[in-house]
N, C-alpha and C. Protein backbone atom coordinates (compact mmCIF):
# COMPACT_ATOMS: atom_id res chain seq x y z
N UNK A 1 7.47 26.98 4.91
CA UNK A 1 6.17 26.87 5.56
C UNK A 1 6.39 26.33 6.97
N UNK A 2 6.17 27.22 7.72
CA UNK A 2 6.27 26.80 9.01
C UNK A 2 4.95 27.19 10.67
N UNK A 3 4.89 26.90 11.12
CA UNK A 3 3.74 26.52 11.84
C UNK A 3 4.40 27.15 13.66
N UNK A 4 3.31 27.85 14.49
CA UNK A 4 4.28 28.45 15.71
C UNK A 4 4.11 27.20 16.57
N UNK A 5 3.30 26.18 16.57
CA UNK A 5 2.97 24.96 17.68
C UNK A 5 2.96 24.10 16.73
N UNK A 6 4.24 23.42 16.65
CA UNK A 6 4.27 22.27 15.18
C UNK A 6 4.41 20.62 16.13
N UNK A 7 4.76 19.59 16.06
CA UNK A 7 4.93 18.60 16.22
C UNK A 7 5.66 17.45 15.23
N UNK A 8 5.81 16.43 16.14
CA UNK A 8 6.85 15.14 15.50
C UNK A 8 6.09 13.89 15.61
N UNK A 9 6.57 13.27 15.12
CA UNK A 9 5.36 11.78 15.30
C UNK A 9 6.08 10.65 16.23
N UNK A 10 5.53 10.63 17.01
CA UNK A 10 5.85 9.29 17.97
C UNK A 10 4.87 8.35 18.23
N UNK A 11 5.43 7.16 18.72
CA UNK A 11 4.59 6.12 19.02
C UNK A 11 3.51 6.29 19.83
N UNK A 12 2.70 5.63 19.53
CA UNK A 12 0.87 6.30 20.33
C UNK A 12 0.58 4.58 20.47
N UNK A 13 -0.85 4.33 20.32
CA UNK A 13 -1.79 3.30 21.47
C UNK A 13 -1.25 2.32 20.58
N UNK A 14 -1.01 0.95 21.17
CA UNK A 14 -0.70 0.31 20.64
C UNK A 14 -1.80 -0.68 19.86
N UNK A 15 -2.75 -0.09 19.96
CA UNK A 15 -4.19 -0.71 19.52
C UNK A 15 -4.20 -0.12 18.43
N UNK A 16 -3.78 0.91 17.84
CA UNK A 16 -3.91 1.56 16.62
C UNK A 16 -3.01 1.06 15.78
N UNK A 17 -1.55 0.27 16.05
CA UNK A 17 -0.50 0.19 15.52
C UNK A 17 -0.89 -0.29 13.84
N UNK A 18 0.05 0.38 12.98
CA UNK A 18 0.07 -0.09 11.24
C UNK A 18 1.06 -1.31 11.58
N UNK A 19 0.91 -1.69 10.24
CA UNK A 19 1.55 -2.59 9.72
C UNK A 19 3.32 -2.93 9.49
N UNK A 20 3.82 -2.07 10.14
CA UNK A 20 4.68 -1.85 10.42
C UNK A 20 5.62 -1.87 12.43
N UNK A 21 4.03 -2.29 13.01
CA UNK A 21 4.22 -1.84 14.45
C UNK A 21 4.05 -0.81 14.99
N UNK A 22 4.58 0.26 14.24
CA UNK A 22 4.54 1.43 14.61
C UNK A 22 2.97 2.91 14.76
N UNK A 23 2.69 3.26 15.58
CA UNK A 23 1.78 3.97 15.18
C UNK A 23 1.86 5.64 15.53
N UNK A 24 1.78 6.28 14.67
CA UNK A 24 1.93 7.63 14.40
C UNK A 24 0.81 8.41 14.47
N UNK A 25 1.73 9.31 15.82
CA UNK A 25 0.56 10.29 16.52
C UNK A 25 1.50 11.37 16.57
N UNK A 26 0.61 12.37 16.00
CA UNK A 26 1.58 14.17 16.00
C UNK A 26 1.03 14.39 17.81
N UNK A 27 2.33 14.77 17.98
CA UNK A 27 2.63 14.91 19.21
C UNK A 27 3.15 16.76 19.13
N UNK A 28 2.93 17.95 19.78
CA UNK A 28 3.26 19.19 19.81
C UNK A 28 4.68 18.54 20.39
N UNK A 29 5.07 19.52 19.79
CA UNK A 29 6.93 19.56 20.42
C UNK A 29 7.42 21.18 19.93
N UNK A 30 7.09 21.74 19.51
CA UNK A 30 7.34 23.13 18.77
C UNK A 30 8.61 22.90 17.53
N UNK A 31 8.19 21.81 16.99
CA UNK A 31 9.35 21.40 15.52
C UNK A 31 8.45 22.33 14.77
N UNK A 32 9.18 22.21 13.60
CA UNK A 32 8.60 23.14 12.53
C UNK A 32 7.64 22.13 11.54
N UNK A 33 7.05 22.66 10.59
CA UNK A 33 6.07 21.58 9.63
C UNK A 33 7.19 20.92 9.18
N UNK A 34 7.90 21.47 8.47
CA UNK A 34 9.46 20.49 7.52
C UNK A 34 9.89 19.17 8.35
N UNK A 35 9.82 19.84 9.77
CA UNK A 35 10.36 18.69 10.28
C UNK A 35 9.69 17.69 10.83
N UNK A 36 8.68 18.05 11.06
CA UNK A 36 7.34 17.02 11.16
C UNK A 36 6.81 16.14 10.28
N UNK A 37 6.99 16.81 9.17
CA UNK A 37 7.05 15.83 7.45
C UNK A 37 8.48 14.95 7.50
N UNK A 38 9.43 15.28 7.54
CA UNK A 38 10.74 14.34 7.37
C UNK A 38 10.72 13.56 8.30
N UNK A 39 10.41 13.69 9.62
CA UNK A 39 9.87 12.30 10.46
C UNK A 39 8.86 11.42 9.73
N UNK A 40 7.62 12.58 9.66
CA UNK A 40 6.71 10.98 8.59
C UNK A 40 7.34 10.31 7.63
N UNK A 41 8.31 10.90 6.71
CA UNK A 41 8.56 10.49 5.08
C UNK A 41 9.34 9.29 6.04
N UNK A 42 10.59 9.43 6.53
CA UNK A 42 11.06 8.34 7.52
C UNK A 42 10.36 6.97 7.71
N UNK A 43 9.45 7.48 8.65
CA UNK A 43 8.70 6.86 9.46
C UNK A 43 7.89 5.98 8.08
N UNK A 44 7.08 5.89 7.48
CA UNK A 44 5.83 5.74 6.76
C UNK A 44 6.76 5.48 4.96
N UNK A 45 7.69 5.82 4.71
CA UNK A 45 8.71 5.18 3.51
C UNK A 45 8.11 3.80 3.08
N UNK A 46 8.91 3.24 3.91
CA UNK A 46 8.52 1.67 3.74
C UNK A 46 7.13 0.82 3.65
N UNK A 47 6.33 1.39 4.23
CA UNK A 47 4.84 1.17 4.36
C UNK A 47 4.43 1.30 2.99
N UNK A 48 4.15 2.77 2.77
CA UNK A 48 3.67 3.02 1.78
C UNK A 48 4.48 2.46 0.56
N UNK A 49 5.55 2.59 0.26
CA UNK A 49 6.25 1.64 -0.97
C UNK A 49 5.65 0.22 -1.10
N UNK A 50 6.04 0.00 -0.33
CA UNK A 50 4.93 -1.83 -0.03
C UNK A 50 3.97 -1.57 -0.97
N UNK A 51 2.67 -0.88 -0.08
CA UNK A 51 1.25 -0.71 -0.71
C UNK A 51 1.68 -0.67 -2.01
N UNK A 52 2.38 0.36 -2.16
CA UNK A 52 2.36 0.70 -3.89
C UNK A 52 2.56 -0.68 -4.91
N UNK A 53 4.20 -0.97 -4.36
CA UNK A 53 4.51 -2.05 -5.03
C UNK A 53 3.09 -3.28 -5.63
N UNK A 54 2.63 -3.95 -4.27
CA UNK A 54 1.41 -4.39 -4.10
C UNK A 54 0.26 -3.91 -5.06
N UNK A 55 0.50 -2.52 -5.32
CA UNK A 55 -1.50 -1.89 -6.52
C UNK A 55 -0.85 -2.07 -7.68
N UNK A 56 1.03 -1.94 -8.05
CA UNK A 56 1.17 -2.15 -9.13
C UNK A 56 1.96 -2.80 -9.65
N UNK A 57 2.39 -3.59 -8.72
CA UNK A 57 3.68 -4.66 -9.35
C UNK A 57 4.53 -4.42 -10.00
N UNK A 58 5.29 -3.15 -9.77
CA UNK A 58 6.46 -2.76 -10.73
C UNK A 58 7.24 -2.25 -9.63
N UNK A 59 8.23 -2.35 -9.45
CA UNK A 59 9.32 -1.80 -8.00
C UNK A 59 9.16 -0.03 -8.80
N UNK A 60 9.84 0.61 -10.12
CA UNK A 60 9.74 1.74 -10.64
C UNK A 60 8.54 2.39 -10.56
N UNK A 61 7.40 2.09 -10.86
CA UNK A 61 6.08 2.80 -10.34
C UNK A 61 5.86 2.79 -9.09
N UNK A 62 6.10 2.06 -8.34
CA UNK A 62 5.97 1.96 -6.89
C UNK A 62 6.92 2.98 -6.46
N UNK A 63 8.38 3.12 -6.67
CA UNK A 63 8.80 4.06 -6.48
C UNK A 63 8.31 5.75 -6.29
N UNK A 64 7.64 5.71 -8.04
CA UNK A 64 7.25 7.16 -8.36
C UNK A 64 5.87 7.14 -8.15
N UNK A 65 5.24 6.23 -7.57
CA UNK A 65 3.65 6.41 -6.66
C UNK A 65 3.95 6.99 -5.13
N UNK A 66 4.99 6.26 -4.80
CA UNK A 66 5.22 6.77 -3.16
C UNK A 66 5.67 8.25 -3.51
N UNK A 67 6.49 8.14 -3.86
CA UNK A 67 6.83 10.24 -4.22
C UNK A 67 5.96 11.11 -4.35
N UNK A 68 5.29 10.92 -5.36
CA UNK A 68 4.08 11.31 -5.69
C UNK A 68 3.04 11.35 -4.59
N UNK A 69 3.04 10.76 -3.76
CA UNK A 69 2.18 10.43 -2.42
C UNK A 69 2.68 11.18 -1.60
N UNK A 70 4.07 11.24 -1.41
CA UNK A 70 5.18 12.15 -0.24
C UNK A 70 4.36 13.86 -0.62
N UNK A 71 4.76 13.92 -2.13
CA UNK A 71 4.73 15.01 -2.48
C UNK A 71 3.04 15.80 -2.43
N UNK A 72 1.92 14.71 -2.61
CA UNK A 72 0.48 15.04 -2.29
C UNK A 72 0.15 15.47 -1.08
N UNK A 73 0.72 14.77 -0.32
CA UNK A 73 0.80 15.00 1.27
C UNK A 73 1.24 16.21 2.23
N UNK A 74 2.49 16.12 1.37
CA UNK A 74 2.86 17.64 1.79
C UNK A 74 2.11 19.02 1.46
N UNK A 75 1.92 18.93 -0.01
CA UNK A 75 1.08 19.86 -0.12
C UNK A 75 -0.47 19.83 0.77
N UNK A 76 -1.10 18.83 1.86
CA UNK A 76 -1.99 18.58 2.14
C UNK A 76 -1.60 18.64 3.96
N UNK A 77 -0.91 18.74 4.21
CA UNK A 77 0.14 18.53 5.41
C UNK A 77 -0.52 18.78 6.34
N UNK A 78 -0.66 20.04 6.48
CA UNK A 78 -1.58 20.69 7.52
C UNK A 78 -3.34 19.66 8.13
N UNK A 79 -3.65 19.63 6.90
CA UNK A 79 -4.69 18.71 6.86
C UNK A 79 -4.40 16.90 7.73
N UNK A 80 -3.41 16.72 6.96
CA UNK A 80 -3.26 15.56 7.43
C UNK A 80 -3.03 15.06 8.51
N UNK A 81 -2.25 16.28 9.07
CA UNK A 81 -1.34 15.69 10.62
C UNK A 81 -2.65 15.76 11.35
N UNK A 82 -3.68 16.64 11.50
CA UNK A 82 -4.90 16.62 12.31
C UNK A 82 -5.24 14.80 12.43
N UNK A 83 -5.16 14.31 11.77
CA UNK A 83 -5.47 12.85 12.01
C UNK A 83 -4.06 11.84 12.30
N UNK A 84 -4.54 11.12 11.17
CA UNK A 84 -3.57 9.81 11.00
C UNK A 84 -2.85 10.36 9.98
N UNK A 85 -1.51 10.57 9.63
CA UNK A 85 -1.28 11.25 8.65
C UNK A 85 -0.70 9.88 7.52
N UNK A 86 -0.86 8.39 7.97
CA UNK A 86 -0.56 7.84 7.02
C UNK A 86 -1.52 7.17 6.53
N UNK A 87 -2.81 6.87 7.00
CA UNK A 87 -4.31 6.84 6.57
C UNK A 87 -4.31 7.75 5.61
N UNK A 88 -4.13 9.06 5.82
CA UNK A 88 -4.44 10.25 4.89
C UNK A 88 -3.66 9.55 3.30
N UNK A 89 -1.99 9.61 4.07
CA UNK A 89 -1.14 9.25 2.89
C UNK A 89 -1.45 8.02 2.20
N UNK A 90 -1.97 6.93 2.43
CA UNK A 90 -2.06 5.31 1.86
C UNK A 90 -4.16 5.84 1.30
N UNK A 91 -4.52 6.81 1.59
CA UNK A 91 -5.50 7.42 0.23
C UNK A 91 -5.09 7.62 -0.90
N UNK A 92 -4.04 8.75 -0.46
CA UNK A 92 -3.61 9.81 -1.76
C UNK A 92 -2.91 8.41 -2.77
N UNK A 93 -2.51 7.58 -2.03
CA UNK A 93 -1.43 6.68 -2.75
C UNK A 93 -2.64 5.58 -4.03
N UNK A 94 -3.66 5.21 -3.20
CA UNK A 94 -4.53 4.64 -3.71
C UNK A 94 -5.34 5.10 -4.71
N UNK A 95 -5.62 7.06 -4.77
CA UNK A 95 -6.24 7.25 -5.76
C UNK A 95 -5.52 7.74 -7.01
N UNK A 96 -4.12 7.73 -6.29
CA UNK A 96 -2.73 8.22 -7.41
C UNK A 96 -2.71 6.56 -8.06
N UNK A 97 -3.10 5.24 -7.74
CA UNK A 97 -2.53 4.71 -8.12
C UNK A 97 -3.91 4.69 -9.89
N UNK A 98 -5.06 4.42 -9.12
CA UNK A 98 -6.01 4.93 -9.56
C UNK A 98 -6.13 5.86 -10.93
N UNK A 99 -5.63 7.04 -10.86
CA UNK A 99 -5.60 7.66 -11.82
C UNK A 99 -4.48 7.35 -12.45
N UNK A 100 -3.15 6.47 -12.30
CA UNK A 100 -2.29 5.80 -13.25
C UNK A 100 -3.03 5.11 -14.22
N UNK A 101 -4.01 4.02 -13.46
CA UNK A 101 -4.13 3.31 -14.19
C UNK A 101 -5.43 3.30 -15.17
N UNK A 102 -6.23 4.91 -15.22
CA UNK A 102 -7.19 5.61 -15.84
C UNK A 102 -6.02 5.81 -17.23
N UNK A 103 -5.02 6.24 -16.79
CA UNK A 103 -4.77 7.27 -18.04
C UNK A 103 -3.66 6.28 -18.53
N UNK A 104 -3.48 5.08 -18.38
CA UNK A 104 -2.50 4.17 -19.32
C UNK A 104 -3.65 2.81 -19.85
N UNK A 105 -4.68 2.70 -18.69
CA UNK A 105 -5.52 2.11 -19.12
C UNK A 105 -5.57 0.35 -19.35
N UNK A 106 -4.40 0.33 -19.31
CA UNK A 106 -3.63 -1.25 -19.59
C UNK A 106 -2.42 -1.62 -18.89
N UNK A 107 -2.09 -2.75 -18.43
CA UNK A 107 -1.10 -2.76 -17.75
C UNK A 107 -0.37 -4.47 -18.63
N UNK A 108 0.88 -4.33 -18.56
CA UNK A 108 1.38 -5.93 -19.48
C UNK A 108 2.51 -6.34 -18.47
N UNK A 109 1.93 -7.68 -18.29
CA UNK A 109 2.92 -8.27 -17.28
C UNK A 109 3.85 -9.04 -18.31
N UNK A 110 4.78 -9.13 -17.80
CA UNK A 110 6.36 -9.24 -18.62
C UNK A 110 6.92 -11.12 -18.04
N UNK A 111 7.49 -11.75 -18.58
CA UNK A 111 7.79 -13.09 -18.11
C UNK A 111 9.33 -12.80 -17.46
N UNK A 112 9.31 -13.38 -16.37
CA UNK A 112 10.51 -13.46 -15.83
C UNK A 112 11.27 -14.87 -16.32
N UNK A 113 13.14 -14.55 -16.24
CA UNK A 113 13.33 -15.64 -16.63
C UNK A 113 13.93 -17.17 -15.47
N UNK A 114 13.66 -18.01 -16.00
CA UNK A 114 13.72 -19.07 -15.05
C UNK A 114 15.04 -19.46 -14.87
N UNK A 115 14.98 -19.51 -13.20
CA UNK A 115 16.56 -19.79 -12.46
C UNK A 115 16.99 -21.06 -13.10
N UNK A 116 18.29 -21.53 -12.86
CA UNK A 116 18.81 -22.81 -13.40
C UNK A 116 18.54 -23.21 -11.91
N UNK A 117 18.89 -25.14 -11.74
CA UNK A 117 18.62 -25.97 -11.09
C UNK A 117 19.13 -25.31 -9.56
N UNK A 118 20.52 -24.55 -9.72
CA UNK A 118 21.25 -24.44 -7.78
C UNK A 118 20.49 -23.57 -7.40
N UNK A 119 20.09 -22.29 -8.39
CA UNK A 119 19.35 -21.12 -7.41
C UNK A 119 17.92 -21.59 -7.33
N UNK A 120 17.27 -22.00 -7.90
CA UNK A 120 16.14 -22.73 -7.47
C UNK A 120 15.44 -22.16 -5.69
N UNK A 121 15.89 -23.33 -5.09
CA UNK A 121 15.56 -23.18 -3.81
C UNK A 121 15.68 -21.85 -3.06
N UNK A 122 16.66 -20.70 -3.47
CA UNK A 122 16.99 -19.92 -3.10
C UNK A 122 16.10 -18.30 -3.27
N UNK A 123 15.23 -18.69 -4.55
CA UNK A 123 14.69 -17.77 -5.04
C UNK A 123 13.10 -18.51 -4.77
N UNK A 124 13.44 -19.25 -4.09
CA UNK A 124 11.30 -20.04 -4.32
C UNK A 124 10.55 -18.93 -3.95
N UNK A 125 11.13 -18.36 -2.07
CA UNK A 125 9.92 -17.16 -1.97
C UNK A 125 10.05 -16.21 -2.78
N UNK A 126 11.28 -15.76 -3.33
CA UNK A 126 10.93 -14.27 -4.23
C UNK A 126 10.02 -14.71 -5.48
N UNK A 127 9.90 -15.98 -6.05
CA UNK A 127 9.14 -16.89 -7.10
C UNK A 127 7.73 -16.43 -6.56
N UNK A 128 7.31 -16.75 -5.09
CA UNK A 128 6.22 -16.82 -4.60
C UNK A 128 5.68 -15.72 -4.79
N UNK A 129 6.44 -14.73 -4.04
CA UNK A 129 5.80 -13.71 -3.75
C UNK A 129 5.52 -12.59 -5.40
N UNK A 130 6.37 -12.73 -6.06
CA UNK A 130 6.14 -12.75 -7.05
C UNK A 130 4.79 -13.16 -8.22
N UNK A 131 4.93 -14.33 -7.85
CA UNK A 131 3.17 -14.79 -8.08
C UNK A 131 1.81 -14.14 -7.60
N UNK A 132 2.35 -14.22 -6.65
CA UNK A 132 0.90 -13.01 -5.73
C UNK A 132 0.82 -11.72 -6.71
N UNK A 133 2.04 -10.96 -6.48
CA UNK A 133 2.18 -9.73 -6.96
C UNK A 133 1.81 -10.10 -8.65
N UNK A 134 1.68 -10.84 -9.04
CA UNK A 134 0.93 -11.18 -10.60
C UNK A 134 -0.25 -11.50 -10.81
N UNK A 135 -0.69 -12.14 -9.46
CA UNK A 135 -1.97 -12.43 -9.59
C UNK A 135 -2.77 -11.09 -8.68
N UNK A 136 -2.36 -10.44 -8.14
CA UNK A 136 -2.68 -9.49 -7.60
C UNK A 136 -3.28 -8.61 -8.90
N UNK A 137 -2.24 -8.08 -9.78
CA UNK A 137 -2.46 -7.21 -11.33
C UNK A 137 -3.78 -7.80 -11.98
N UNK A 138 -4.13 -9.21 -11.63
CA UNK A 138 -4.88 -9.69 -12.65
C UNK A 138 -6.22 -8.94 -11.74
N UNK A 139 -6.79 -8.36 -11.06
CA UNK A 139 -7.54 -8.56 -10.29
C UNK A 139 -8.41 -6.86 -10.58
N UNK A 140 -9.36 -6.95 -10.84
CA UNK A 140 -10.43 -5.51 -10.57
C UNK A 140 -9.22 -4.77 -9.77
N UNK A 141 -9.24 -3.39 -10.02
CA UNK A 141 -8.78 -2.18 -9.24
C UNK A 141 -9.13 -2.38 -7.73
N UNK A 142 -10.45 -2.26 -8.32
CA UNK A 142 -11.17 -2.22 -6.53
C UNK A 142 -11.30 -3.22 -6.11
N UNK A 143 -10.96 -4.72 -5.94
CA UNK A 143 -10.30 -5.63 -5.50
C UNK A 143 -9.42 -5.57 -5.34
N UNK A 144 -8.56 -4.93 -5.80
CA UNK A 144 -6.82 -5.60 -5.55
C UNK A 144 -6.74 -4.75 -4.40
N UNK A 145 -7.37 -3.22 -4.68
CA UNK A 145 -7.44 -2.27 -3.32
C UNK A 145 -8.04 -2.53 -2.19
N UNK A 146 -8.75 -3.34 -2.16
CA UNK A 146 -9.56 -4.37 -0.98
C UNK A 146 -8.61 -5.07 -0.47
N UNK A 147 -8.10 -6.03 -1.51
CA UNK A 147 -7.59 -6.91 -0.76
C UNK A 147 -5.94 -6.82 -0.61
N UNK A 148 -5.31 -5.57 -0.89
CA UNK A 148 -4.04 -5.29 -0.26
C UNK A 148 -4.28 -4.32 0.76
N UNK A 149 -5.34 -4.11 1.11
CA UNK A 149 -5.40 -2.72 2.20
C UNK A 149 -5.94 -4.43 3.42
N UNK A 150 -6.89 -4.93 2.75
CA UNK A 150 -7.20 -5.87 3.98
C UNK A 150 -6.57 -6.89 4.34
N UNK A 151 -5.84 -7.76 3.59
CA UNK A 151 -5.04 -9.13 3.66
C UNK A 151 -3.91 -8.36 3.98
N UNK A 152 -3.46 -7.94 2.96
CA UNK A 152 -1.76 -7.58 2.90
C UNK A 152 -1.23 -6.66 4.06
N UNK A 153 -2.30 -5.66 4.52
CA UNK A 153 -1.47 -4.48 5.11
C UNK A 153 -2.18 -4.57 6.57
N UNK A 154 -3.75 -5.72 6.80
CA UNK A 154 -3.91 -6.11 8.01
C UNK A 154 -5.00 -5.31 8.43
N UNK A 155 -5.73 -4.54 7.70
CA UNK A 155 -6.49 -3.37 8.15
C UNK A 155 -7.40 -4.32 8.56
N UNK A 156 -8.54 -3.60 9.66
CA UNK A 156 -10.25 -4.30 10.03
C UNK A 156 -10.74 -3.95 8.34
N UNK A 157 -11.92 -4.35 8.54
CA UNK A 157 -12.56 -4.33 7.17
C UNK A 157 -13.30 -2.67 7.53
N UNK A 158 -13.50 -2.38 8.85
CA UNK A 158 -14.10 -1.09 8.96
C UNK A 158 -12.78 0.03 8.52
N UNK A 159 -11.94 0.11 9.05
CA UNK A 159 -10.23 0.89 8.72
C UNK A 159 -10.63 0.67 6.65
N UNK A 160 -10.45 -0.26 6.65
CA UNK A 160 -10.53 -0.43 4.67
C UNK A 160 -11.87 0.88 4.53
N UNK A 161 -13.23 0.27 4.59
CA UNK A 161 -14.58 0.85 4.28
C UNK A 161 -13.99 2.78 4.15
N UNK A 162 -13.36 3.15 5.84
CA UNK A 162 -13.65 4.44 5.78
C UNK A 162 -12.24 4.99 5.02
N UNK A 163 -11.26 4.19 4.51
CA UNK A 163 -10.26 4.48 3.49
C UNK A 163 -10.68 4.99 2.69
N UNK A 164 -11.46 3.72 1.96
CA UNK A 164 -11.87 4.18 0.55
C UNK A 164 -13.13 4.53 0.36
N UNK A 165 -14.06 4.92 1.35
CA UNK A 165 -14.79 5.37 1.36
C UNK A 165 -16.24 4.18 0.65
N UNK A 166 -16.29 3.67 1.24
CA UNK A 166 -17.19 2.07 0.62
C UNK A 166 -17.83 1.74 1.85
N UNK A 167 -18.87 0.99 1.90
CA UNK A 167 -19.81 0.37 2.79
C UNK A 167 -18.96 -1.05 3.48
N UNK A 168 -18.84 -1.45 4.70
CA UNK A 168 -18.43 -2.19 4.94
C UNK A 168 -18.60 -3.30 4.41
N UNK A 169 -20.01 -3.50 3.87
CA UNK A 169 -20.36 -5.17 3.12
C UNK A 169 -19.83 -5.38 1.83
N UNK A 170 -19.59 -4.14 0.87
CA UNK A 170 -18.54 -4.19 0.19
C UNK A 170 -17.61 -3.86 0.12
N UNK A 171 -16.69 -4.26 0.99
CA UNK A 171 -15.57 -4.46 1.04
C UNK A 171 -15.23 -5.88 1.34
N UNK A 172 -16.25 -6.43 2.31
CA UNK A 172 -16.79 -7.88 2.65
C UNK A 172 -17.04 -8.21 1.55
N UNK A 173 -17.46 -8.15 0.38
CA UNK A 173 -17.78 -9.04 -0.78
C UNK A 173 -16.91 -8.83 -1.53
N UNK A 174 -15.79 -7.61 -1.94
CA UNK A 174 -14.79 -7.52 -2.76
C UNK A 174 -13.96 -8.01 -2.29
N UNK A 175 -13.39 -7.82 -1.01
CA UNK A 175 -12.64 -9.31 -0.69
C UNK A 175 -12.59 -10.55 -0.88
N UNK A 176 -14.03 -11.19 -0.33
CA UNK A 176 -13.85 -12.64 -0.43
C UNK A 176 -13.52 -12.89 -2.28
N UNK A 177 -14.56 -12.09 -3.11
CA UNK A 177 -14.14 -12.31 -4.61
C UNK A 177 -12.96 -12.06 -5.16
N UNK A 178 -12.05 -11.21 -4.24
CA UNK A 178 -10.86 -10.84 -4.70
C UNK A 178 -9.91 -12.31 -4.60
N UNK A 179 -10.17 -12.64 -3.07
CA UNK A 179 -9.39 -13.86 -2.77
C UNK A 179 -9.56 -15.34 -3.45
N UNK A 180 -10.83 -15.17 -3.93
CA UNK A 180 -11.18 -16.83 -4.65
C UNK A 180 -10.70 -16.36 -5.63
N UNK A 181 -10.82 -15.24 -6.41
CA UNK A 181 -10.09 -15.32 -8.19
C UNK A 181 -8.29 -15.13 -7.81
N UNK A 182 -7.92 -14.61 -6.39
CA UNK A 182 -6.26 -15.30 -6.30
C UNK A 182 -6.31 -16.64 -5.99
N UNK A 183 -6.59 -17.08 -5.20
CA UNK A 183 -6.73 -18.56 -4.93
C UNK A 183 -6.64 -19.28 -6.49
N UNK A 184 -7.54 -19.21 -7.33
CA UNK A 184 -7.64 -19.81 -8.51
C UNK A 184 -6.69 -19.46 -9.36
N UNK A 185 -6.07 -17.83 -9.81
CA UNK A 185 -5.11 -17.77 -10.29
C UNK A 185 -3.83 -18.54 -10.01
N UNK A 186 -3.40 -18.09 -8.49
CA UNK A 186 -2.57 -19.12 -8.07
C UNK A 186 -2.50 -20.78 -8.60
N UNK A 187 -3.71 -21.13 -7.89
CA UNK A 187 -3.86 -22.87 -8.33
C UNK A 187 -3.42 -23.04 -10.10
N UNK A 188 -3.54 -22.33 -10.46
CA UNK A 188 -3.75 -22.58 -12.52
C UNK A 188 -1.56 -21.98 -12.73
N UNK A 189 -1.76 -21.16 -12.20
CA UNK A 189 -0.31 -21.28 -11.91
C UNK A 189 0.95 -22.20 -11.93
N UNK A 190 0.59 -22.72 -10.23
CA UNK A 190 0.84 -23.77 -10.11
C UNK A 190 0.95 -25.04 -10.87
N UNK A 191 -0.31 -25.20 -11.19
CA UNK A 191 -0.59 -26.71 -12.17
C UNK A 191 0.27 -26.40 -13.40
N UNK A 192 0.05 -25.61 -13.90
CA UNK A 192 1.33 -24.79 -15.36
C UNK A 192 2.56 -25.11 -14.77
N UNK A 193 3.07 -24.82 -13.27
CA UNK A 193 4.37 -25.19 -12.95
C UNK A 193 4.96 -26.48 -13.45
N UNK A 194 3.93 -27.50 -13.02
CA UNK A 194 4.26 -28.77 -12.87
C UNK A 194 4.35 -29.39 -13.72
């Protein structure tokens, strides 16, 4: 599949920039579609794995959500590059994650096991971040998608709204509720630590 006026993605306004710094604008260059996609997959890899990781707290689903996302995209390609093509992609990723979790329906968080006394200090943030990513799972769908598209990945609350297609005030209210039931998960956490 190839295209006679194709393009590559390069850095554009820096007012637009993702979460990554980088912001991706199809630029004409006369590349072909293939190669205009293998710059994004590049480019937008890491981003989107994040997100994923983040909707489902498993590094292996996160894996096969981003693929699955690569692979939605492409088939959607044409479509996508007309815009933002990783707006487009961090949709497909969100309603792929979405229909995972329609058709398993349940998700079981697993206990990790506890470092001895030297690694301790060494593992606190992966401990931390870890926690998030648990208390994240505990959280409404459409919260956790609120509040990793808005906290985690930095979006305005307007960028979130026309993501997922929601009214700006709720997204404003699934947030703040998203964040007080982490806040509290966290805290109950914690106190269990001690």
């Amino acid at each position: 599949m190839t295209g006679d006026a194709s393009a590559v993605l390069a850095e554009g306004d820096p007012a637009r920039q993702h979460d990554d710094g980088a912001d991706w604008v199809v630029v004409a260059t006369g590349a072909t579609y293939e190669d205009e996609f293998v710059a994004f997959v590049a480019a937008a890899r890491d981003p989107l794995f994040r997100m994923a990781y983040l909707l489902c707290g498993d590094r292996h689903r996160a894996e096969d959500l981003t693929q699955q996302t690569f692979e939605k995209t492409w088939r959607t390609w044409r479509s996508a590059r007309r815009g933002d093509p990783l707006v487009w992609a961090r949709r497909i990723l969100a309603n792929q994650r979405i229909d995972t979790w329609r058709r398993t329906r349940r998700e079981v968080l697993t206990g990790l096991e506890q470092p001895d006394a030297t690694t301790r200090s060494s593992t606190k943030s992966v401990d931390d971040r870890d926690a998030v990513v648990r208390a994240l799972l505990l959280l409404p769908i459409k919260q956790r998608r609120v509040v990793v598209l808005r906290h985690l990945l930095e979006l305005s609350e307007a960028e979130v709204a026309a993501e997922l297609e929601m009214p700006v005030g709720t997204v404003k209210s699934s947030a703040a509720r998203g964040l007080a039931q982490l806040r509290r998960t966290l805290d109950e956490t914690r106190s269990e630590d001690s």
